[in-house]
PDB file of N, CA and C in Angstrom:
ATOM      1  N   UNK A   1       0.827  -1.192   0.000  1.00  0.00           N
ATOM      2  CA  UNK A   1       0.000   0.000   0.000  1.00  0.00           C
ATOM      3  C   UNK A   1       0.867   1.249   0.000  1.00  0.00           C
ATOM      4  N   UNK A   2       1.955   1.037   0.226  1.00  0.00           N
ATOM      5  CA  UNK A   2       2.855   2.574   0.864  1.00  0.00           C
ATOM      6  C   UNK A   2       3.459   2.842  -0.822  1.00  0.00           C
ATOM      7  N   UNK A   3       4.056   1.972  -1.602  1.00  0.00           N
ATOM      8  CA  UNK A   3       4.141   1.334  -2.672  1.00  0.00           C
ATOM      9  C   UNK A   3       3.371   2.158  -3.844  1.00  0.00           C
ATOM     10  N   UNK A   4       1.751   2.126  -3.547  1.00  0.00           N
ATOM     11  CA  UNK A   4       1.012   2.717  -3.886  1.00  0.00           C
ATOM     12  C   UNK A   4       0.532   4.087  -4.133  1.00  0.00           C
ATOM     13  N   UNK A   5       0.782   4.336  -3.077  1.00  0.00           N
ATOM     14  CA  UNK A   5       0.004   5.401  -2.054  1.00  0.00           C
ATOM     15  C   UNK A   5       1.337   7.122  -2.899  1.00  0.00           C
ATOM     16  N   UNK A   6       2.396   6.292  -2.590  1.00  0.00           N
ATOM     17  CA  UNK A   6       4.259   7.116  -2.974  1.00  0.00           C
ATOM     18  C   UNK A   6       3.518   6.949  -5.309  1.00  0.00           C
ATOM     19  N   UNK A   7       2.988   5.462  -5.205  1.00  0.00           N
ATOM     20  CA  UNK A   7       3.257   5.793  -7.002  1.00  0.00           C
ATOM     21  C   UNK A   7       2.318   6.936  -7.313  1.00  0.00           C
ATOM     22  N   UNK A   8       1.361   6.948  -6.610  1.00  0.00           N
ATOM     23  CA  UNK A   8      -0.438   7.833  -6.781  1.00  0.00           C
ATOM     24  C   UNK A   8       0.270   9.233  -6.826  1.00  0.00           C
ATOM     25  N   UNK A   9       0.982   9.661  -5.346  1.00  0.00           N
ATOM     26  CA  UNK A   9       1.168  10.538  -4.937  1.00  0.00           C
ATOM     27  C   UNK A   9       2.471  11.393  -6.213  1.00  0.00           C
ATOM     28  N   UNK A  10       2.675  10.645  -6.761  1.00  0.00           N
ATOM     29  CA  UNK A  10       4.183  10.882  -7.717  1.00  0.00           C
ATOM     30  C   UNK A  10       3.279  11.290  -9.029  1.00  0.00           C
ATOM     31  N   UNK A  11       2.774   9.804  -9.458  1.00  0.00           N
ATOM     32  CA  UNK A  11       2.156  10.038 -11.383  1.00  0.00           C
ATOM     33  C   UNK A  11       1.088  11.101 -11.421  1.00  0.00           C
ATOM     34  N   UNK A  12       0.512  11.282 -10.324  1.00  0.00           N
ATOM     35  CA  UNK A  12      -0.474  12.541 -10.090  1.00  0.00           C
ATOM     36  C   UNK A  12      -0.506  13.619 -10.575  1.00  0.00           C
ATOM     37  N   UNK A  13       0.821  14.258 -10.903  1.00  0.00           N
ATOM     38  CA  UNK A  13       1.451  15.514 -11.092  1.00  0.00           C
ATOM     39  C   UNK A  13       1.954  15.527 -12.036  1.00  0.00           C
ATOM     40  N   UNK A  14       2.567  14.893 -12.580  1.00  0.00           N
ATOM     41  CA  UNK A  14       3.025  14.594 -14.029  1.00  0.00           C
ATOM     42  C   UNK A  14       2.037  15.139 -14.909  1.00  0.00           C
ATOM     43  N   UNK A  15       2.968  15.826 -15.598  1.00  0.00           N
ATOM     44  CA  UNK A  15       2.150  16.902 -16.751  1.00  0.00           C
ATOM     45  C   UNK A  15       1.242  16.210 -17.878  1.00  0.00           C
ATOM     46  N   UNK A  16       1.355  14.983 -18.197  1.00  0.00           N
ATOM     47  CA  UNK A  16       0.920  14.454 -19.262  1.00  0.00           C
ATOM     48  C   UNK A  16      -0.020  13.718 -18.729  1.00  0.00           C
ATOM     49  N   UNK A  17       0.031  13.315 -16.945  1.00  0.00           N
ATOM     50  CA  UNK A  17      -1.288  12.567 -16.694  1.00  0.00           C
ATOM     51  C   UNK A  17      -2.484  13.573 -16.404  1.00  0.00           C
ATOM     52  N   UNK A  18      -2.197  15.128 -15.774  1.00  0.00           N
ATOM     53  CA  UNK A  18      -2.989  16.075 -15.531  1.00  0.00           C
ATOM     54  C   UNK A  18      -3.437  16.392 -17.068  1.00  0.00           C
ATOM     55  N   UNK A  19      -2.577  16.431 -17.909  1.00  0.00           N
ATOM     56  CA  UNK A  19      -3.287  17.061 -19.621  1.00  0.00           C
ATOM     57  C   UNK A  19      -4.487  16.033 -20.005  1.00  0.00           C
ATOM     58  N   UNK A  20      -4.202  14.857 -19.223  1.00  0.00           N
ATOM     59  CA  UNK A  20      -4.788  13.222 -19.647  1.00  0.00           C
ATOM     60  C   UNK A  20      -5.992  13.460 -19.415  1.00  0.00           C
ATOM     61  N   UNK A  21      -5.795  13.373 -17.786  1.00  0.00           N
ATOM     62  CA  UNK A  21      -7.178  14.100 -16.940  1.00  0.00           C
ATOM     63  C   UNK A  21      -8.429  15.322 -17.364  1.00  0.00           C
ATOM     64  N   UNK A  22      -7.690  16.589 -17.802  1.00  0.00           N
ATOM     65  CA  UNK A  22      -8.535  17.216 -18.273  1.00  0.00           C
ATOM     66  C   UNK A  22      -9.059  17.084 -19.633  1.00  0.00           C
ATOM     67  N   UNK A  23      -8.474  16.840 -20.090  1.00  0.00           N
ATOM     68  CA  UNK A  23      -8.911  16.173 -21.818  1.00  0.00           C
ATOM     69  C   UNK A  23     -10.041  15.153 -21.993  1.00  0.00           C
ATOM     70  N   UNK A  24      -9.844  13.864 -20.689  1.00  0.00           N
ATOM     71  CA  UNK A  24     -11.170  13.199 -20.516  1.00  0.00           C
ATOM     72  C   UNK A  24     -12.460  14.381 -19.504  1.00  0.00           C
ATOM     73  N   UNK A  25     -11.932  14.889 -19.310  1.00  0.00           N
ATOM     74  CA  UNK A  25     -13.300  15.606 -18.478  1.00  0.00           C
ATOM     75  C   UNK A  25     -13.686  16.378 -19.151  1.00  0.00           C
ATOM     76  N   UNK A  26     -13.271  17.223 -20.470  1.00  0.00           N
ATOM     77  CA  UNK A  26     -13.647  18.462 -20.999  1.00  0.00           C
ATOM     78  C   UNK A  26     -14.257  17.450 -22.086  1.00  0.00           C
ATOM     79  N   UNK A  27     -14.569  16.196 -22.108  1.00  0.00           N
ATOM     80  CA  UNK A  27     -14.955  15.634 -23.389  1.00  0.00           C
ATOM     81  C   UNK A  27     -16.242  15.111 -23.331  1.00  0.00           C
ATOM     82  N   UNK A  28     -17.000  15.812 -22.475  1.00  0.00           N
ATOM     83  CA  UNK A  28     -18.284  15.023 -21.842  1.00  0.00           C
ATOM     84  C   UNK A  28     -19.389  16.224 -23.141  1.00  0.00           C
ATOM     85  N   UNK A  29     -20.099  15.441 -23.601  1.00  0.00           N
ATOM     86  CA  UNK A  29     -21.336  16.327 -24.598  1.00  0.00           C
ATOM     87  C   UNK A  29     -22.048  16.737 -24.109  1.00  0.00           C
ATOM     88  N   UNK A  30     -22.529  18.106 -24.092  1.00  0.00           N
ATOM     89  CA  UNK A  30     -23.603  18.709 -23.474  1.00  0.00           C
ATOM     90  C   UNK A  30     -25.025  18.122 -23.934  1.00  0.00           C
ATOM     91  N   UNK A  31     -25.346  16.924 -24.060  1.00  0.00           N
ATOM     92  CA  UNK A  31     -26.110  16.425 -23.763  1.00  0.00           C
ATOM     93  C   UNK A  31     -26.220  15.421 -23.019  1.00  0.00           C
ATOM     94  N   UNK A  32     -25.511  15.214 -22.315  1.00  0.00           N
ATOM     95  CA  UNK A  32     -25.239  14.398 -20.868  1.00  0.00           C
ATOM     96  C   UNK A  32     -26.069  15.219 -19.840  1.00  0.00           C
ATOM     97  N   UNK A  33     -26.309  14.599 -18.812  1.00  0.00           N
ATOM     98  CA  UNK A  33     -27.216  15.434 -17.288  1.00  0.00           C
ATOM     99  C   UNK A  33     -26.102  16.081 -17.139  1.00  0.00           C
ATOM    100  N   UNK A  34     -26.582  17.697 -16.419  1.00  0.00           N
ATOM    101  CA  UNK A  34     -26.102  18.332 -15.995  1.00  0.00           C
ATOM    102  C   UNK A  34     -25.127  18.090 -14.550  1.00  0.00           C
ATOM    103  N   UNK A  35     -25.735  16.772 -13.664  1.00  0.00           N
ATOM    104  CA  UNK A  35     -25.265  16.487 -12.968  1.00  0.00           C
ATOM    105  C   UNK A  35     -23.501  15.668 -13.204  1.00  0.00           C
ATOM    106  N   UNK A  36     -23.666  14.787 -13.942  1.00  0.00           N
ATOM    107  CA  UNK A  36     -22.519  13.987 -14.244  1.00  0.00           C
ATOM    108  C   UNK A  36     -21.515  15.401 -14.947  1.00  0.00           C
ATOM    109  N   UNK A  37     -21.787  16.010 -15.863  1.00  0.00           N
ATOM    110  CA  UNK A  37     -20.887  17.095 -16.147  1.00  0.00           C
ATOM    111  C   UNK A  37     -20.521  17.891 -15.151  1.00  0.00           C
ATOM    112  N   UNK A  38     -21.287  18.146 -13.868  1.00  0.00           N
ATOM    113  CA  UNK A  38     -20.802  19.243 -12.576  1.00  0.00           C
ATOM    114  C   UNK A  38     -19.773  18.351 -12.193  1.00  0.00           C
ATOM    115  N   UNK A  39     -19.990  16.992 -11.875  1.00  0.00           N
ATOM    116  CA  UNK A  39     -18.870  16.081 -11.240  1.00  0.00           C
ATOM    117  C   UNK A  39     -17.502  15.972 -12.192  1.00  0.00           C
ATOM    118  N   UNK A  40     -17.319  16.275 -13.490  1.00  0.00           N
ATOM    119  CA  UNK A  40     -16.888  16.624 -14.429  1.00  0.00           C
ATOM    120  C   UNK A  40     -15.588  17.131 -13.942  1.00  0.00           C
ATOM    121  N   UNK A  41     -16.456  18.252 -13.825  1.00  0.00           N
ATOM    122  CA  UNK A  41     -15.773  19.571 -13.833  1.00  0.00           C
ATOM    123  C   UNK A  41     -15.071  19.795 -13.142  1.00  0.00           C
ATOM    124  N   UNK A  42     -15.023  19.015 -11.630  1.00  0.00           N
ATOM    125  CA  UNK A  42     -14.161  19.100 -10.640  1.00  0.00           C
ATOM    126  C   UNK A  42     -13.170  18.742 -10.814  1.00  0.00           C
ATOM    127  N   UNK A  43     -12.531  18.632 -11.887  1.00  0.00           N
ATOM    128  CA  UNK A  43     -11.379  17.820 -12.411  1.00  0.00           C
ATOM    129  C   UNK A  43     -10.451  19.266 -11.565  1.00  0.00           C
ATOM    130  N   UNK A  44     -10.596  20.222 -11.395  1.00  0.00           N
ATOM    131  CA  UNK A  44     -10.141  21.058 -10.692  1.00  0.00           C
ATOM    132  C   UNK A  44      -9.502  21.012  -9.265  1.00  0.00           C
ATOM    133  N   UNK A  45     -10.201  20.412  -8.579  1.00  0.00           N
ATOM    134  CA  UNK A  45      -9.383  20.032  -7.356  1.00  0.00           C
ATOM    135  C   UNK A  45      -9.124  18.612  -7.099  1.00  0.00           C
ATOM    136  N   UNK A  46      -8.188  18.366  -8.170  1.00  0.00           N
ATOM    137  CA  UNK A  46      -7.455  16.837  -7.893  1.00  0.00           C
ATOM    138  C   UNK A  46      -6.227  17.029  -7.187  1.00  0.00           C
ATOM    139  N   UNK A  47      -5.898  18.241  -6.571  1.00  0.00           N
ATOM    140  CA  UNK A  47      -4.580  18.146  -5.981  1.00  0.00           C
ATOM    141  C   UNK A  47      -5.078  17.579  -4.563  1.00  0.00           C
ATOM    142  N   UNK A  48      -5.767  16.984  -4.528  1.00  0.00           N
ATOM    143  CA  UNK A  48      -6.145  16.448  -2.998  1.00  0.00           C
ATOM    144  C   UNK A  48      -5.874  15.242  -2.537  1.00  0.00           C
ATOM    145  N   UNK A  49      -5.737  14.603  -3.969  1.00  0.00           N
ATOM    146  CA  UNK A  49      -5.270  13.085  -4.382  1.00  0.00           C
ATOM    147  C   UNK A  49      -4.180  12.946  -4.053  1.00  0.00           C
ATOM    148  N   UNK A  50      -2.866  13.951  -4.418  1.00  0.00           N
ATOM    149  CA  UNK A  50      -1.870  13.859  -4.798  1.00  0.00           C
ATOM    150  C   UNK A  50      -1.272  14.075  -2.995  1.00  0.00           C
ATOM    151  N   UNK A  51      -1.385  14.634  -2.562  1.00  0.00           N
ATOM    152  CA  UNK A  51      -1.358  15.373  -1.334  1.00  0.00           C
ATOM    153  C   UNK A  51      -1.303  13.741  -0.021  1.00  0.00           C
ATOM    154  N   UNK A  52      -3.082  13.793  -0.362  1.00  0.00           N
ATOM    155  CA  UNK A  52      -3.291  12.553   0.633  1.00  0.00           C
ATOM    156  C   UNK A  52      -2.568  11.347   0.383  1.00  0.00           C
ATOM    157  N   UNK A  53      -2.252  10.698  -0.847  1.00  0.00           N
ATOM    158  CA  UNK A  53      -1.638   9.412  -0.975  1.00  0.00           C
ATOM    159  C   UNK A  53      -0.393   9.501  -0.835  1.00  0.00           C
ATOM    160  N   UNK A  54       0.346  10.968  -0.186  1.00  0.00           N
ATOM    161  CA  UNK A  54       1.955  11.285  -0.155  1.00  0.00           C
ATOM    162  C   UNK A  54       1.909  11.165   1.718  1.00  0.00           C
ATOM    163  N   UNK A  55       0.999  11.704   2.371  1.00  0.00           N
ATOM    164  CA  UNK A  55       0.567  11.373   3.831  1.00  0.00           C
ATOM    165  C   UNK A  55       0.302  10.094   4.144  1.00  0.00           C
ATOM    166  N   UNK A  56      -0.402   9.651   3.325  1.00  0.00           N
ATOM    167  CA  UNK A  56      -0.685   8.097   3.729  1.00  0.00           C
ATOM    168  C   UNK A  56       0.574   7.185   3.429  1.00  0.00           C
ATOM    169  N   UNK A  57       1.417   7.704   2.107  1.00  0.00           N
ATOM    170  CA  UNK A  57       2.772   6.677   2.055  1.00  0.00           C
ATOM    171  C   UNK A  57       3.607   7.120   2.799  1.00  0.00           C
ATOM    172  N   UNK A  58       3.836   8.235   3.567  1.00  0.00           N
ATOM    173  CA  UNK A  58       4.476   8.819   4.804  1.00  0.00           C
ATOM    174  C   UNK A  58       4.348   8.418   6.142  1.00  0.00           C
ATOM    175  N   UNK A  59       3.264   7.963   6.425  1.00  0.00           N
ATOM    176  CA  UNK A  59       2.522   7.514   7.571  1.00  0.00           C
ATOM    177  C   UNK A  59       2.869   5.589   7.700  1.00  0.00           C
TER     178      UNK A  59
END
């Protein structure tokens, strides 16, 4: 898990997995529910991911 937690906390940030990330979220058709596109959108605060799985492989 620590293993894990250190790879999450690492590939997270990497420029090409964040470009990855928003590229699948900005690709949703506005004819999808409005709901699944709000959840979307939060592609914005993924630094929370990156953060916690660097505490948890620290811990």
């Amino acid at each position: 898990m620590v293993i894990a937690n250190v790879f999450i906390a690492v590939i997270i940030r990497q420029q090409y997995v964040i470009n990855l990330l928003f590229w699948l979220a900005t690709r949703a058709p506005t004819t999808w529910p409005l709901s699944i596109r709000w959840h979307l959108g939060k592609i914005y605060h993924h630094g929370g991911l990156h953060s916690g799985c660097a505490i948890n492989g620290s811990l």
